[in-house]
C-alpha atoms as a PDB file:
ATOM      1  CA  UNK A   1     -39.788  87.113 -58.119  1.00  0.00           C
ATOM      2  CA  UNK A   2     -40.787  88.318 -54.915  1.00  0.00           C
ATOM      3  CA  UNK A   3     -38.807  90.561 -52.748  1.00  0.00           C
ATOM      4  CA  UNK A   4     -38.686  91.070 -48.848  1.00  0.00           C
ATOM      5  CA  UNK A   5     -36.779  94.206 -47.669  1.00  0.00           C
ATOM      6  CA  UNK A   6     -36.599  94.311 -43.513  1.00  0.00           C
ATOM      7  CA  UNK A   7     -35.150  97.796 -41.764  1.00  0.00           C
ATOM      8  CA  UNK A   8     -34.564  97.101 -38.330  1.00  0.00           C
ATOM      9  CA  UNK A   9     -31.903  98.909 -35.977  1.00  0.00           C
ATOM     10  CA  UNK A  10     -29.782  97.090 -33.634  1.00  0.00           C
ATOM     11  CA  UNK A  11     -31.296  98.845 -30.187  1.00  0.00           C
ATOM     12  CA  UNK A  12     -34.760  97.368 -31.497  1.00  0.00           C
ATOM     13  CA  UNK A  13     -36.035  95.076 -28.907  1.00  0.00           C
ATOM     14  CA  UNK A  14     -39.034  93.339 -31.579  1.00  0.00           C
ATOM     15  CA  UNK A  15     -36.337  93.726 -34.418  1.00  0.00           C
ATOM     16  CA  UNK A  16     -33.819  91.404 -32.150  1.00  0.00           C
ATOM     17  CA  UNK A  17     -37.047  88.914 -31.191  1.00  0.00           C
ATOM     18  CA  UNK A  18     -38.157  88.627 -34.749  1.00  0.00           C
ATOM     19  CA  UNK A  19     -34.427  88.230 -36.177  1.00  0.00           C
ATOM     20  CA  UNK A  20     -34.765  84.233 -35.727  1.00  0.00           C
ATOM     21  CA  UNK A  21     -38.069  83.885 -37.425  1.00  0.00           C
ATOM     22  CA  UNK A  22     -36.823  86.169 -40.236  1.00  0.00           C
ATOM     23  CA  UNK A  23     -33.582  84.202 -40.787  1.00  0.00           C
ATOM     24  CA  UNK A  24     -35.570  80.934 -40.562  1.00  0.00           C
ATOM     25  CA  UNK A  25     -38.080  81.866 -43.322  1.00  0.00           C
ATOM     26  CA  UNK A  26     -35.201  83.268 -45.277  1.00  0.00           C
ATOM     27  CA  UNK A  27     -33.701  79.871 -45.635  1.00  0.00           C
ATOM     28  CA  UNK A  28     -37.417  78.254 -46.156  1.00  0.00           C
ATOM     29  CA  UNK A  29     -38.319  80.414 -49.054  1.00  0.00           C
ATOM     30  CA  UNK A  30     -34.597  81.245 -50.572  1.00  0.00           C
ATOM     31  CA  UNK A  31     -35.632  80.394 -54.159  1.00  0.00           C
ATOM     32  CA  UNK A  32     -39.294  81.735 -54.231  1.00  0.00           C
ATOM     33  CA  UNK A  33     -38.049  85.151 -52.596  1.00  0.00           C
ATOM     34  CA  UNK A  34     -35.086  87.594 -52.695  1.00  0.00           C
ATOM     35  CA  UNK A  35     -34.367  88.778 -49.250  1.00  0.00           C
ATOM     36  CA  UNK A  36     -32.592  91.531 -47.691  1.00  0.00           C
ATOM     37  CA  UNK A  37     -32.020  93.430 -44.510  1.00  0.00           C
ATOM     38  CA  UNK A  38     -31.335  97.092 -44.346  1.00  0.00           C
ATOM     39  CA  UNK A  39     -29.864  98.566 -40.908  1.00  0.00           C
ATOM     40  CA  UNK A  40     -30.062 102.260 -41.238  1.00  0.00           C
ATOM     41  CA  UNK A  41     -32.848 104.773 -41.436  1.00  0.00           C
ATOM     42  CA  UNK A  42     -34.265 105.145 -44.736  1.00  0.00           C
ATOM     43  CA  UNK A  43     -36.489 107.943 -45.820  1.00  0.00           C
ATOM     44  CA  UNK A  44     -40.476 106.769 -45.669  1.00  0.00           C
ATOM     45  CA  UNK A  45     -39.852 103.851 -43.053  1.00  0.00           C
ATOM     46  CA  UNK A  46     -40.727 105.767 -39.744  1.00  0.00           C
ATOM     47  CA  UNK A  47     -41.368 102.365 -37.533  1.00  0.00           C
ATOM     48  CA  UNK A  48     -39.286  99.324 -37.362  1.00  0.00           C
ATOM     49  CA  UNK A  49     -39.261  96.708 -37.463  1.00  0.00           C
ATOM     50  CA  UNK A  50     -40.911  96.984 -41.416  1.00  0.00           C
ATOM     51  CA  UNK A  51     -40.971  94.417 -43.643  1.00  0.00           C
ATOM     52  CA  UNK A  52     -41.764  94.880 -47.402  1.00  0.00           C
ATOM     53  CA  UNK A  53     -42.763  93.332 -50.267  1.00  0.00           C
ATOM     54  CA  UNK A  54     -41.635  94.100 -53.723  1.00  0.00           C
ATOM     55  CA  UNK A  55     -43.235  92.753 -56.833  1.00  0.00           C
ATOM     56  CA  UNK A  56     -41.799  93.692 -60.647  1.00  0.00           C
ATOM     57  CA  UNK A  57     -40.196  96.846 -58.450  1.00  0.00           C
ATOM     58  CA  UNK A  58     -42.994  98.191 -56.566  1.00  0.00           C
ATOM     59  CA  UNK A  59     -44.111  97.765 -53.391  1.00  0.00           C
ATOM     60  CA  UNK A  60     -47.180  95.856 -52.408  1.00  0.00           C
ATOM     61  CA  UNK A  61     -47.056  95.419 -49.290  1.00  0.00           C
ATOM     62  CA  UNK A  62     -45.930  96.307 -45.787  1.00  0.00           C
ATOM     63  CA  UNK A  63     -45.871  95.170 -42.529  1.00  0.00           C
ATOM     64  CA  UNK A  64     -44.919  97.266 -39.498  1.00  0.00           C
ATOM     65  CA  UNK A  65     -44.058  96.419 -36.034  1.00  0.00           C
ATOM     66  CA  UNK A  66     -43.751  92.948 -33.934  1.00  0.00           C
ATOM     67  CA  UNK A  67     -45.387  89.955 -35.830  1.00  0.00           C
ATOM     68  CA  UNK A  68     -45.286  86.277 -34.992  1.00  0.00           C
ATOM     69  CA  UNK A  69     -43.993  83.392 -36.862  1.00  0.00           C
ATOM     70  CA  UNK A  70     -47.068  82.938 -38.789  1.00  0.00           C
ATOM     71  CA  UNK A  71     -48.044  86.196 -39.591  1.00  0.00           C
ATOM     72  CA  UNK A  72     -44.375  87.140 -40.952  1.00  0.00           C
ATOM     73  CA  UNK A  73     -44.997  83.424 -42.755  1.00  0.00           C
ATOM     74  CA  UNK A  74     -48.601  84.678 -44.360  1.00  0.00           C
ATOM     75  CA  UNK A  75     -46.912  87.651 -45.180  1.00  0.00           C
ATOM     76  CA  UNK A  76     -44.067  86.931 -47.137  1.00  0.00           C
ATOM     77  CA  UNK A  77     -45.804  83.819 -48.756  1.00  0.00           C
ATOM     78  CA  UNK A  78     -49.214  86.049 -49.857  1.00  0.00           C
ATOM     79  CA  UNK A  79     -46.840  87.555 -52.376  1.00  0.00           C
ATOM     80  CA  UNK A  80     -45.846  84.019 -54.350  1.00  0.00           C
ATOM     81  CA  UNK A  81     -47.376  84.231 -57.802  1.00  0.00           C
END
């Protein structure tokens, strides 16, 4: 099964805009995807917001910055075997 991993921080202005989409796709996908969020700085994630995607333990994907609803949506669905 997939997983999504977002790091945000709480002073992140596109982390705070992109929390609704995030939460709404959360509850869309719940049984095609494992989600989590991660509010602290983690070694290798320099920009957040950063979304990744985690397939059989390794990642195979990322996506960095501000997205929209749809490309968050492309992006967590393009992992769905």
């Amino acid at each position: 099964m997939t997983t999504i991993i977002k790091f945000w921080r709480e002073n992140c202005s596109p982390c705070s805009l992109m929390r609704p989409a995030f939460t709404d796709l959360k509850r869309k996908y719940s049984g095609r995807a494992n989600f989590y969020c991660v509010s602290k700085n983690t070694e290798g994630i320099t920009v957040v917001p950063t979304f990744l995607a985690v397939v059989d333990g390794k990642e195979v994907g990322r996506l960095t910055g501000y997205a929209s609803y749809d490309k968050l949506e492309s992006f967590i669905t393009k992992w769905f075997s």
